[in-house]
C-alpha atoms as a PDB file:
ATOM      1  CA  UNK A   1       0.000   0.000   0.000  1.00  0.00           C
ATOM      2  CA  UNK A   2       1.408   3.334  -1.051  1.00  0.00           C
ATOM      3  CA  UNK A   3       2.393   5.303   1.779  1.00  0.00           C
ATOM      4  CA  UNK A   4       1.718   9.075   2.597  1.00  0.00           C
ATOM      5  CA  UNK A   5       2.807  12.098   4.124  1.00  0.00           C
ATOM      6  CA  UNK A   6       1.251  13.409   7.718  1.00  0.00           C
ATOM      7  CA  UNK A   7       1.496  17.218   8.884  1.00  0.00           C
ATOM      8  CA  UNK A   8       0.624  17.625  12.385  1.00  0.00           C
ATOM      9  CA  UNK A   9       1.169  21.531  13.264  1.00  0.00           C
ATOM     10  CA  UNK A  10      -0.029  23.584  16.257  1.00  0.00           C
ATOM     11  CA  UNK A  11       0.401  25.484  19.245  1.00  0.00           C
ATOM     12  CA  UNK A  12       3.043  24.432  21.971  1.00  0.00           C
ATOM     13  CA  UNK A  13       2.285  22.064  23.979  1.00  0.00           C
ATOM     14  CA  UNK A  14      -0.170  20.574  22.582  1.00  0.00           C
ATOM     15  CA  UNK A  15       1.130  17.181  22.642  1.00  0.00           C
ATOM     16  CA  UNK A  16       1.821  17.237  19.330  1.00  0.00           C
ATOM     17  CA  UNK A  17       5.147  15.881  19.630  1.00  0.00           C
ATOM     18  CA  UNK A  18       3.240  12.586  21.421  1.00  0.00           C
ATOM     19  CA  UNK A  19       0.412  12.213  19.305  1.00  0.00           C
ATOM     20  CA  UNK A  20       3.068  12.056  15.885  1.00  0.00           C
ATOM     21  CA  UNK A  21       5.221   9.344  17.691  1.00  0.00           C
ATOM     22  CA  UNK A  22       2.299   7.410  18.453  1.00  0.00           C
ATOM     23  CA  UNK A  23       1.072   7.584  14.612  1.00  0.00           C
ATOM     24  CA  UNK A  24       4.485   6.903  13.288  1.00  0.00           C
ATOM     25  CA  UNK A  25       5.087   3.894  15.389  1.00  0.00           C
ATOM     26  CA  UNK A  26       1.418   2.432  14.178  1.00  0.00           C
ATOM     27  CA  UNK A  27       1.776   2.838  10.771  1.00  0.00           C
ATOM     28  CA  UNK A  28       5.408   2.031  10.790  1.00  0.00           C
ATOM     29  CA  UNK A  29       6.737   5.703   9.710  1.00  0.00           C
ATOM     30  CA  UNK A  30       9.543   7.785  10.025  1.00  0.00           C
ATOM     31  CA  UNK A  31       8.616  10.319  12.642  1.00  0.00           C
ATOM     32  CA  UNK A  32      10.713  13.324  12.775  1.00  0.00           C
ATOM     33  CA  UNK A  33      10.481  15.895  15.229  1.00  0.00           C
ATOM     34  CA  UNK A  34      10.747  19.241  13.249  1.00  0.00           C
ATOM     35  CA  UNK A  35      10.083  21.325  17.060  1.00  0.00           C
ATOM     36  CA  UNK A  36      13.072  19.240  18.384  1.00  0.00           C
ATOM     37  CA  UNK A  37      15.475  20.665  15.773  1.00  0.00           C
ATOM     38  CA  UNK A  38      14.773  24.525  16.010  1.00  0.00           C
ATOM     39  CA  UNK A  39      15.548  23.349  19.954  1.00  0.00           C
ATOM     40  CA  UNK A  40      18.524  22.116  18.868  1.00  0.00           C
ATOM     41  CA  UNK A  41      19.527  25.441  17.108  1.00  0.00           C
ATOM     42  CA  UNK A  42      18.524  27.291  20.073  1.00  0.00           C
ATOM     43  CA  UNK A  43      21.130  25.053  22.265  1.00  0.00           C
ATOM     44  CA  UNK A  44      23.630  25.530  19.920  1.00  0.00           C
ATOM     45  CA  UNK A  45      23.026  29.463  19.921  1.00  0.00           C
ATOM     46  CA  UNK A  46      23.123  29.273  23.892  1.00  0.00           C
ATOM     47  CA  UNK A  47      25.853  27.785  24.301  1.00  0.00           C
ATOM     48  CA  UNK A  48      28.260  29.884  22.214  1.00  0.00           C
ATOM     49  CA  UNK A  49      26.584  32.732  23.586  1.00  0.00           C
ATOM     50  CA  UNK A  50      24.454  34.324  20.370  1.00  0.00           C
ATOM     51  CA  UNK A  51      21.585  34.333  22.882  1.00  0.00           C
ATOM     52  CA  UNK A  52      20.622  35.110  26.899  1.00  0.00           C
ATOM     53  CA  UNK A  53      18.354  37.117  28.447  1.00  0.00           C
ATOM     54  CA  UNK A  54      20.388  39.973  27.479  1.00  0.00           C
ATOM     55  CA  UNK A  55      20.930  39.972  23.637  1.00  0.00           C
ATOM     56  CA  UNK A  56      20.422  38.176  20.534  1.00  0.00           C
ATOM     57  CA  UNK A  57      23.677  38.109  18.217  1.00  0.00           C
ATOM     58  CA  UNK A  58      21.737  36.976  14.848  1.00  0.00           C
ATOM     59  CA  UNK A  59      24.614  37.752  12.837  1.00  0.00           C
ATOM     60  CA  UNK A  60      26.510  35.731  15.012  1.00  0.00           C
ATOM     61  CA  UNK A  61      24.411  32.436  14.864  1.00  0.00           C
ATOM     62  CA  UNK A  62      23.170  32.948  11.190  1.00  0.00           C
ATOM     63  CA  UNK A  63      27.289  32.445  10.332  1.00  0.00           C
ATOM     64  CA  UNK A  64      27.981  29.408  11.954  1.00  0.00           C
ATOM     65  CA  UNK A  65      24.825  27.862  10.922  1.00  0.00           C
ATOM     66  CA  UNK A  66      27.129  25.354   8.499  1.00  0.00           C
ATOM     67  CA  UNK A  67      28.562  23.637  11.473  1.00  0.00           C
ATOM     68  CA  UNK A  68      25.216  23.068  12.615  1.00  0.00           C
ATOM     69  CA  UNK A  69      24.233  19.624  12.245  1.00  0.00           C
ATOM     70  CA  UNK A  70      21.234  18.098  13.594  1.00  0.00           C
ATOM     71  CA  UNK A  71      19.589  14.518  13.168  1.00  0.00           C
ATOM     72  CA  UNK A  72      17.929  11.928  14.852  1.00  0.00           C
ATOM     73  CA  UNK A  73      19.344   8.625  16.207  1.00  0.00           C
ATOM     74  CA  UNK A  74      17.057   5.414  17.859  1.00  0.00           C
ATOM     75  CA  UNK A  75      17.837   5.203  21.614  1.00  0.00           C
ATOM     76  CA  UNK A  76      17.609   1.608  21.902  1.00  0.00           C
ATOM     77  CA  UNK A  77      17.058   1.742  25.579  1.00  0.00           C
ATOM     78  CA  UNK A  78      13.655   3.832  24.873  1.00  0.00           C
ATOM     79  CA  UNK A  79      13.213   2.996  21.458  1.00  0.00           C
ATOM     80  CA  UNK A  80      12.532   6.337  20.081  1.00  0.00           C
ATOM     81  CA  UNK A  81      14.806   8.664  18.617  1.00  0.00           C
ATOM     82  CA  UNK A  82      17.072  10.918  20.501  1.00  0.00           C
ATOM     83  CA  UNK A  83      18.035  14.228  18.969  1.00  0.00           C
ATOM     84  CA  UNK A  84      21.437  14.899  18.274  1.00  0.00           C
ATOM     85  CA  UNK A  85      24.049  17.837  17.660  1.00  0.00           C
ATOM     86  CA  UNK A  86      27.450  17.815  16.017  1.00  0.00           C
ATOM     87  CA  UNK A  87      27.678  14.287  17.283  1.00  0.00           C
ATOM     88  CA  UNK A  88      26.480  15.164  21.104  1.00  0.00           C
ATOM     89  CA  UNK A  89      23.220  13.452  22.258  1.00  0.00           C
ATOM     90  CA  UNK A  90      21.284  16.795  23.712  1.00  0.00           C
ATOM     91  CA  UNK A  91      17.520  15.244  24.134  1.00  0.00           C
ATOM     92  CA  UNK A  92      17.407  16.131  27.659  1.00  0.00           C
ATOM     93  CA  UNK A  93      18.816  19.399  27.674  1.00  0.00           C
ATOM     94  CA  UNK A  94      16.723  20.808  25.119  1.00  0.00           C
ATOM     95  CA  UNK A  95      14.045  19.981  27.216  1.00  0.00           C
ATOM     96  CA  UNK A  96      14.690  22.577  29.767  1.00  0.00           C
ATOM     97  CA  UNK A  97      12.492  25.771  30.224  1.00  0.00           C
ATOM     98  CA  UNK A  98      15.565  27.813  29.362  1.00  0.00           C
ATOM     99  CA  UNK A  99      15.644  26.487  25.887  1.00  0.00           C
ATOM    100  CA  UNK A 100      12.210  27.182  25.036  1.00  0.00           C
ATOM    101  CA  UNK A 101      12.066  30.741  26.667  1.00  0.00           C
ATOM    102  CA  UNK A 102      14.466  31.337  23.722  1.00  0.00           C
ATOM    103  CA  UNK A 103      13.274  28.743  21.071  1.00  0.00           C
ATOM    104  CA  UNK A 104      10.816  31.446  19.505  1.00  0.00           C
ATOM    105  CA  UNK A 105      13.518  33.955  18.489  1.00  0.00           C
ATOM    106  CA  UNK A 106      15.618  31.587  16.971  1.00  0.00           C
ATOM    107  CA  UNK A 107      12.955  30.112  14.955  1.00  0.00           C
ATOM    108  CA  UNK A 108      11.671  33.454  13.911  1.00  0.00           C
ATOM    109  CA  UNK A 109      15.095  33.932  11.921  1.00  0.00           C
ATOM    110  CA  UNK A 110      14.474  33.406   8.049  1.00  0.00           C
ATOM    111  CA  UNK A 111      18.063  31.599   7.462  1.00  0.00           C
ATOM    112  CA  UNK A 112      17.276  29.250  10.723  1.00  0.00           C
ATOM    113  CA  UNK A 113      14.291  27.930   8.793  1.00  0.00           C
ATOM    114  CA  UNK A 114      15.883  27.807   5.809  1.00  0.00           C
ATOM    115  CA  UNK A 115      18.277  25.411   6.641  1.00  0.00           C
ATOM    116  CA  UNK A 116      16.134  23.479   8.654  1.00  0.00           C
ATOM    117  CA  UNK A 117      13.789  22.899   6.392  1.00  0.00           C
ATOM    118  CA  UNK A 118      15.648  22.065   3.216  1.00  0.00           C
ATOM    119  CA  UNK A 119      16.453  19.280   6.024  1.00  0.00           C
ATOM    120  CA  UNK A 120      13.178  18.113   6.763  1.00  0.00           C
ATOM    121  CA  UNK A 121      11.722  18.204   3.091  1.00  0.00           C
ATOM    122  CA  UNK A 122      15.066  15.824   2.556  1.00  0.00           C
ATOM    123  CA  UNK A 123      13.709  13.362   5.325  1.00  0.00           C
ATOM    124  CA  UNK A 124      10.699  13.605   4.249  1.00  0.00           C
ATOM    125  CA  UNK A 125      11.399  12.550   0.114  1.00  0.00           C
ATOM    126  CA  UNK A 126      10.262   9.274   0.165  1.00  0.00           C
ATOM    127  CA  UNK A 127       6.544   9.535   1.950  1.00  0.00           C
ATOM    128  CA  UNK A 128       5.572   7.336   5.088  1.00  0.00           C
ATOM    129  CA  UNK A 129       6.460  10.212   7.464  1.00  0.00           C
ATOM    130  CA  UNK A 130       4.983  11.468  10.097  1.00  0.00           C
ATOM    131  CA  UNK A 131       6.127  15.454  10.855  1.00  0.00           C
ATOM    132  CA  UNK A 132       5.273  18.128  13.544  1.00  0.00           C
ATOM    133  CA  UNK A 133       5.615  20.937  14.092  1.00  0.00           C
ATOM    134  CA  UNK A 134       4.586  24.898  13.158  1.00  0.00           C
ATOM    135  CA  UNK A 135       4.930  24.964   9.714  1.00  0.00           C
ATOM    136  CA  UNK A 136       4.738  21.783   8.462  1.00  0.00           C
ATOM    137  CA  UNK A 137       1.532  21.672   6.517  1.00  0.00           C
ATOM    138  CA  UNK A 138       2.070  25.037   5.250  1.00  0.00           C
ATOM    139  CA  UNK A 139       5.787  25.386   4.157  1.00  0.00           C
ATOM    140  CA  UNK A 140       7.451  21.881   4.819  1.00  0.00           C
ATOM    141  CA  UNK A 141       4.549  19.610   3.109  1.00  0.00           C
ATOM    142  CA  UNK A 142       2.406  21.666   1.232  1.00  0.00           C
ATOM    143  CA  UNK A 143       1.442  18.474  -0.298  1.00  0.00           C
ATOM    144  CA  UNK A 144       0.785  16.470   2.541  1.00  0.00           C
ATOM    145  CA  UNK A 145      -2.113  13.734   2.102  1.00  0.00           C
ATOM    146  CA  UNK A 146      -2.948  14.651   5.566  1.00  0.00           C
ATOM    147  CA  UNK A 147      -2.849  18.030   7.835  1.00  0.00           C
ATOM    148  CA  UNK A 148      -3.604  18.476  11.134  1.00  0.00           C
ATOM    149  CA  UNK A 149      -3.660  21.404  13.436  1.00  0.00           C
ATOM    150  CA  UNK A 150      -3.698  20.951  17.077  1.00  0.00           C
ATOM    151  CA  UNK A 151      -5.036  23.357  19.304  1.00  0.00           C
ATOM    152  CA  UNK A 152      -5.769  23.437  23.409  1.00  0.00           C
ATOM    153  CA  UNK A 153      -6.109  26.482  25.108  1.00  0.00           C
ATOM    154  CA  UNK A 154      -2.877  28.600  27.126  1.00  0.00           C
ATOM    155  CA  UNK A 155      -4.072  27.500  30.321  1.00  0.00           C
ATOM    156  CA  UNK A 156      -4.698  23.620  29.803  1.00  0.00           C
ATOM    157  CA  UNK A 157      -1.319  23.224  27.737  1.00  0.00           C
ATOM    158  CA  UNK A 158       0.840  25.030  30.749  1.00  0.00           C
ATOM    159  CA  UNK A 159      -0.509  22.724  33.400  1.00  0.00           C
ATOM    160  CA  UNK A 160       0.539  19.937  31.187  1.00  0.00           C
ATOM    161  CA  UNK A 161       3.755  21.592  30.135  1.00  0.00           C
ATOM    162  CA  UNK A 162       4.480  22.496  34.368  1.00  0.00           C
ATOM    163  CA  UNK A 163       3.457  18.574  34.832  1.00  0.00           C
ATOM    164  CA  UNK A 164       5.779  17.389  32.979  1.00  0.00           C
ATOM    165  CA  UNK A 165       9.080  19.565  33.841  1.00  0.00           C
ATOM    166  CA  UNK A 166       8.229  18.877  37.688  1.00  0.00           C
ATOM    167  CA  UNK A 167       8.260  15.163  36.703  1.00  0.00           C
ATOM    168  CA  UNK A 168      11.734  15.675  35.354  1.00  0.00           C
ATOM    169  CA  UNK A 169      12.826  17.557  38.558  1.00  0.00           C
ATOM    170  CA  UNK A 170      13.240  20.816  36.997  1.00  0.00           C
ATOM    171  CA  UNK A 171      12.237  23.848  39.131  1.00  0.00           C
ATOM    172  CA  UNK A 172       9.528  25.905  37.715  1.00  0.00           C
ATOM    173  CA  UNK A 173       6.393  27.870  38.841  1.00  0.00           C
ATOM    174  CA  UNK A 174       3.615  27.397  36.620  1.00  0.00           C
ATOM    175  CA  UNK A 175       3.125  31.521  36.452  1.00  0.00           C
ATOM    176  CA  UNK A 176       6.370  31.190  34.072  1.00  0.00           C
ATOM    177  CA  UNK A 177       5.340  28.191  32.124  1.00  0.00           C
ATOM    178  CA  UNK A 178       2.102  29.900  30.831  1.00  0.00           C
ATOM    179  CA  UNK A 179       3.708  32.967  30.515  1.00  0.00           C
ATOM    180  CA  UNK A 180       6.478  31.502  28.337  1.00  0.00           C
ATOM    181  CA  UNK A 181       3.625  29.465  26.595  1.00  0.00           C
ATOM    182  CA  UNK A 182       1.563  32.755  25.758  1.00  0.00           C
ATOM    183  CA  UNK A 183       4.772  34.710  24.514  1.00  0.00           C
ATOM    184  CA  UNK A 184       5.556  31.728  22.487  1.00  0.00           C
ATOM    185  CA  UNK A 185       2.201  31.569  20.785  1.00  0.00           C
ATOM    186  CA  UNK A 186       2.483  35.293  20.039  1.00  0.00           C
ATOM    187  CA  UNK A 187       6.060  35.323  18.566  1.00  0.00           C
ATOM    188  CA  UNK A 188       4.755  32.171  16.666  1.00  0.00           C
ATOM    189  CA  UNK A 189       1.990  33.397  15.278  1.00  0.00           C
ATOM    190  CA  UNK A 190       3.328  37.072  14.478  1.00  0.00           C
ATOM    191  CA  UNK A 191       6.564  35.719  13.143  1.00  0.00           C
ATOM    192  CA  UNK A 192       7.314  37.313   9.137  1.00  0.00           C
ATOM    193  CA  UNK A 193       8.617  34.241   7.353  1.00  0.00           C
ATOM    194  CA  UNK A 194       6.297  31.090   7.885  1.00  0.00           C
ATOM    195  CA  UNK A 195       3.885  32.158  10.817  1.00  0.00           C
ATOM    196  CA  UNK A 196       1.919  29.848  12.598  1.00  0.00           C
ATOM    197  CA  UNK A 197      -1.140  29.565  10.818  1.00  0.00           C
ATOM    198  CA  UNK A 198      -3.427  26.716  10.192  1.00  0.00           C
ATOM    199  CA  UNK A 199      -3.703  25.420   6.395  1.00  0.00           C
ATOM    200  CA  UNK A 200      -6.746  25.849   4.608  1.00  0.00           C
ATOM    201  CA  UNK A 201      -6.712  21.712   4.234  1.00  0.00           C
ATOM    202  CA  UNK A 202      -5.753  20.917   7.513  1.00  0.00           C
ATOM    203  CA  UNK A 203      -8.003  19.300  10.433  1.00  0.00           C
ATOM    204  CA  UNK A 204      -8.508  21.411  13.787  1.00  0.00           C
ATOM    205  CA  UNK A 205      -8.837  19.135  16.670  1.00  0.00           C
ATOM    206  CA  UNK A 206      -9.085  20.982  19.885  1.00  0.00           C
ATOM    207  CA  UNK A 207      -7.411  17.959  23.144  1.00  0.00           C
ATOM    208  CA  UNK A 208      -8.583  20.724  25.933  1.00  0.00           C
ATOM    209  CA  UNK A 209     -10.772  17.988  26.947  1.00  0.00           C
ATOM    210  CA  UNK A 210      -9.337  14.539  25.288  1.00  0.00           C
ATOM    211  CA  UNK A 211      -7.026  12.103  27.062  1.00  0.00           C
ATOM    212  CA  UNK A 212      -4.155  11.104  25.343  1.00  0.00           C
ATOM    213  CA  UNK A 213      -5.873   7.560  24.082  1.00  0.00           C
ATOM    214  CA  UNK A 214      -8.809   9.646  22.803  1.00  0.00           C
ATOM    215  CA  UNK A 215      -6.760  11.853  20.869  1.00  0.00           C
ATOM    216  CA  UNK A 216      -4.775   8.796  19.207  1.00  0.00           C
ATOM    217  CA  UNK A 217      -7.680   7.134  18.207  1.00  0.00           C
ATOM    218  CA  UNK A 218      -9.530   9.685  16.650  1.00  0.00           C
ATOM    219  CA  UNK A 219      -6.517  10.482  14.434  1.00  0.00           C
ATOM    220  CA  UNK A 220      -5.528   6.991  13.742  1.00  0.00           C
ATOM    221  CA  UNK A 221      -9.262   7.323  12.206  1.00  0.00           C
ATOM    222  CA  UNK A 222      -8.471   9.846   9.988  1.00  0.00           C
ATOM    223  CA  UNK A 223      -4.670   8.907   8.855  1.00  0.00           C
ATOM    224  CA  UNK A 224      -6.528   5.598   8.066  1.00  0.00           C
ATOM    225  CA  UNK A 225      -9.019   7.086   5.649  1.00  0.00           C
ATOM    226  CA  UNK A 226      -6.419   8.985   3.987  1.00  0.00           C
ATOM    227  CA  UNK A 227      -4.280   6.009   3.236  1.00  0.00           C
ATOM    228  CA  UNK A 228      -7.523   4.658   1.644  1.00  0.00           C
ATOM    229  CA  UNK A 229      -8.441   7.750  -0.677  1.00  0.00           C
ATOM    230  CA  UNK A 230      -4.637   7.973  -1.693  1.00  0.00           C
ATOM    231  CA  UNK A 231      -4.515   4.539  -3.005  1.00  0.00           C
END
């Protein structure tokens, strides 16, 4: 059966990141993590210092975005895919709260996405992938067989979001989680080049109110009937 290509795009938080493992794993995909590798610029930025609370060296980053290499690499122990960076495993640490109160500005930079997605749509060449992220429907797969845009509002995603960094043992006050949330959705959705927006062709499902089993199922449903019409 001829395999397709899935766009799941949304807010943060959303679980979208979940949901798109889930699929992949099902169907017997490639999932790729598209959110996981503007983290992993973001890292990269912080730790040679283009970025802190204090300034934002764009120049800087946008130069030594060559020796930037990102990809993806099955943790056998888990059995999903870790992220990787120059050869240095990073999944955890791009994790942290401090990553994604700067993940925003670094995605917002044209050249960022450039090379990022030239990336992805290379991944992505030979169908049976499942991608997330903020533009993936839109600017990654404008083609995709199947778009979905996931939604939940700022309040329910930072309880979920604050859930899960306690779980990890990070300190964090859930004031600063949904305020990093709503300042995310703002510089995501404002952003010049490839705003967050939600394709004309793409499927809103709202998970305020859906456990994670729900939400699976009900796309499972509708990656199943797109297999179908595409064949």
């Amino acid at each position: 059966m001829q395999k397709i290509t899935i766009a799941i795009d949304g807010f943060s938080s959303t679980g979208k990141s979940t949901v798109a493992k889930q699929l992949a794993k099902h169907l017997g995909y490639i999932y790729v993590d598209s959110g996981a590798m503007y983290r992993a610029v973001t890292y990269y930025a912080m730790k040679y210092g283009f970025i802190d609370s204090t300034q934002f060296d764009v120049v800087g980053l946008v130069s030594k975005l060559h020796d930037v290499v990102v990809y993806f690499k099955l943790n056998e122990t888990t059995n999903v895919a870790d992220v990787y960076l120059n050869g240095e495993n990073i999944e955890k640490a791009i994790r942290t709260l401090e990553v994604s109160n700067f993940v925003s500005q670094v995605a917002a930079i044209p050249e960022v996405r450039y090379q990022l997605v030239k990336q992805q749509q290379k991944m992505g060449a030979e169908k049976g992938v499942v991608m997330d992220g903020r533009d993936i429907g839109t600017v990654v797969f404008p083609q995709a067989e199947l778009k979905i845009f996931m939604t939940a509002s700022a309040e329910t995603r930072a309880t979920r979001r604050f859930d899960e960094l306690i779980s990890r043992g990070d300190t964090v006050t859930y004031n600063d989680v949904l305020h990093n949330i709503q300042e995310r959705d703002y510089i995501d959705s404002n952003r010049e080049d490839s705003p967050l927006v939600k394709a004309a062709d793409a499927i809103e499902i709202d998970n305020s109110h859906m456990s994670l089993d729900q939400q699976f199922q009900k796309i499972v449903k509708l990656a199943e009937v797109a297999i179908q019409e595409n064949n």
